[in-house]
C-alpha atoms as a PDB file:
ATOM      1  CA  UNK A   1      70.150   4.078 -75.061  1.00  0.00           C
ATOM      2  CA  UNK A   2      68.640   5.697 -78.258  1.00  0.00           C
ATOM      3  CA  UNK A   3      66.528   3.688 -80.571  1.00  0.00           C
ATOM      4  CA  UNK A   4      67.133   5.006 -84.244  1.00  0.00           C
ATOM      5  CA  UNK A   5      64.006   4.750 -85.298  1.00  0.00           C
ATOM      6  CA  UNK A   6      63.314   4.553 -89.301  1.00  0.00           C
ATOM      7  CA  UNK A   7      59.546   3.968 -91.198  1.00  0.00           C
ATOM      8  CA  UNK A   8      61.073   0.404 -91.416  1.00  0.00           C
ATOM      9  CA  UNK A   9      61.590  -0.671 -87.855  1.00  0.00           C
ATOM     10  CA  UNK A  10      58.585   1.567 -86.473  1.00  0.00           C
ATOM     11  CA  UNK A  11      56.642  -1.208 -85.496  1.00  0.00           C
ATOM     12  CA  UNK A  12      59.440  -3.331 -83.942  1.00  0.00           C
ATOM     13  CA  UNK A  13      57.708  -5.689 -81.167  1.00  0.00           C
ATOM     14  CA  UNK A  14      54.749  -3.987 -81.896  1.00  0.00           C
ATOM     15  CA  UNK A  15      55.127  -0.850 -80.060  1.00  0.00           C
ATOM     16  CA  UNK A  16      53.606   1.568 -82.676  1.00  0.00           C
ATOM     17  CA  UNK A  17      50.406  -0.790 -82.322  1.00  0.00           C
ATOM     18  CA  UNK A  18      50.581  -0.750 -78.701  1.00  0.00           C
ATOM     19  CA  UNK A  19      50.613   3.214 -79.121  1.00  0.00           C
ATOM     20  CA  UNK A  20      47.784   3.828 -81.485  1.00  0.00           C
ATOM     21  CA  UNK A  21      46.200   1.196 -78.941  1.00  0.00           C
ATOM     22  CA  UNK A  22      45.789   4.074 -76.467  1.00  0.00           C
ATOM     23  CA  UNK A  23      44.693   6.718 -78.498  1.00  0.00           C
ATOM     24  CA  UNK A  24      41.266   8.332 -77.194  1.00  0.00           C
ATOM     25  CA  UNK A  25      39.607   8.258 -80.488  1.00  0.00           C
ATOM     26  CA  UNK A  26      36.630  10.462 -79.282  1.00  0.00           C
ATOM     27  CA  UNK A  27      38.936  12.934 -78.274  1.00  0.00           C
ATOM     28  CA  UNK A  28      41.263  12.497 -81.107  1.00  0.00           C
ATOM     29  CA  UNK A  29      37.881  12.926 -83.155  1.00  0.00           C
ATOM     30  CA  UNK A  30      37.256  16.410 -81.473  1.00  0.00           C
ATOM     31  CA  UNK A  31      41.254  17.639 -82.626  1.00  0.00           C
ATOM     32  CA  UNK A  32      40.740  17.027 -86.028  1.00  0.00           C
ATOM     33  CA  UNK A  33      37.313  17.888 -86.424  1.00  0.00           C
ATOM     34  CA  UNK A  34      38.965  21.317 -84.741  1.00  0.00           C
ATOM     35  CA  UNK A  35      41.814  21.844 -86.869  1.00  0.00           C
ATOM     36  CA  UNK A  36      40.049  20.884 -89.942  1.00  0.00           C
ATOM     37  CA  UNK A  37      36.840  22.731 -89.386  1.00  0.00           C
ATOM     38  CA  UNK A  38      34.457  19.814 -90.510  1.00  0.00           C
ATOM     39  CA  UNK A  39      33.230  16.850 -89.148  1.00  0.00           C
ATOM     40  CA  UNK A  40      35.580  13.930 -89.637  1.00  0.00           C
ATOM     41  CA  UNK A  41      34.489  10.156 -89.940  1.00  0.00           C
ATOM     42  CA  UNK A  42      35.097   7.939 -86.904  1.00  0.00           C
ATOM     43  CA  UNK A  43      36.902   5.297 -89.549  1.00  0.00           C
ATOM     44  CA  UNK A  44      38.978   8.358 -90.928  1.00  0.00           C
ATOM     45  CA  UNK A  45      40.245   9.411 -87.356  1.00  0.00           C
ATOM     46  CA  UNK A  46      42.108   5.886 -87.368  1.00  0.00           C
ATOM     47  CA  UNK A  47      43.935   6.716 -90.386  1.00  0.00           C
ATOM     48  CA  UNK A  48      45.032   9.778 -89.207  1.00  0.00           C
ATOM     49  CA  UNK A  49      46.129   9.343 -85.890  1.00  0.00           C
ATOM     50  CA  UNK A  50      48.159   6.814 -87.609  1.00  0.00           C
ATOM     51  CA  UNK A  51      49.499   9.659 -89.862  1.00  0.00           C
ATOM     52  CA  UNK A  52      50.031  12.669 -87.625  1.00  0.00           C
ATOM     53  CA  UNK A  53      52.144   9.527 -85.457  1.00  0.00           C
ATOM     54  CA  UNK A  54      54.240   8.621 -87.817  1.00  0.00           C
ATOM     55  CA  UNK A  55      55.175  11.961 -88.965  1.00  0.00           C
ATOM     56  CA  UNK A  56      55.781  12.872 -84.941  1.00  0.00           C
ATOM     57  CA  UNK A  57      57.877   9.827 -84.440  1.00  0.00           C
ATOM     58  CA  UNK A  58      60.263   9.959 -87.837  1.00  0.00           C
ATOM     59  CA  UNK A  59      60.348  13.498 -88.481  1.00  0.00           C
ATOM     60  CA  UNK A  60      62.394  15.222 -85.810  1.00  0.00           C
ATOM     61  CA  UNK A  61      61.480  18.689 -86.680  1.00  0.00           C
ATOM     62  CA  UNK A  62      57.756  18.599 -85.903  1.00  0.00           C
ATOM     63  CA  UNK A  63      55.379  21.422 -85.327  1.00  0.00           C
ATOM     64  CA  UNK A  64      52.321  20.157 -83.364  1.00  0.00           C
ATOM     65  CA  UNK A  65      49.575  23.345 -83.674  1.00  0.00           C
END
């Protein structure tokens, strides 16, 4: 069964939550301080975990470096 997933129902039962929920923020920390090439802001990696997610998840066509 496939869920058709849209920015509206991303959250439904509060799976997306449960997903950021296990992100490794240290190590998270370490891929974006990587592919950015500065040091990143432990409150910042949050927000873009949260991004880089939600880009995965609704775009199908996504390039991971």
């Amino acid at each position: 069964m496939e869920r058709h997933v849209t920015s509206d129902n991303l959250n439904e039962f509060g799976l997306f939550d449960k997903l950021l929920a296990t992100v490794d923020i240290p190590t998270a920390q370490a891929y974006f301080e990587k592919v950015e090439g500065a040091p990143v802001k432990r409150i910042k990696v949050k927000l873009k975990v949260d991004k880089l997610l939600r880009q995965f998840i609704l775009i199908k066509d996504f390039d991971i470096d």
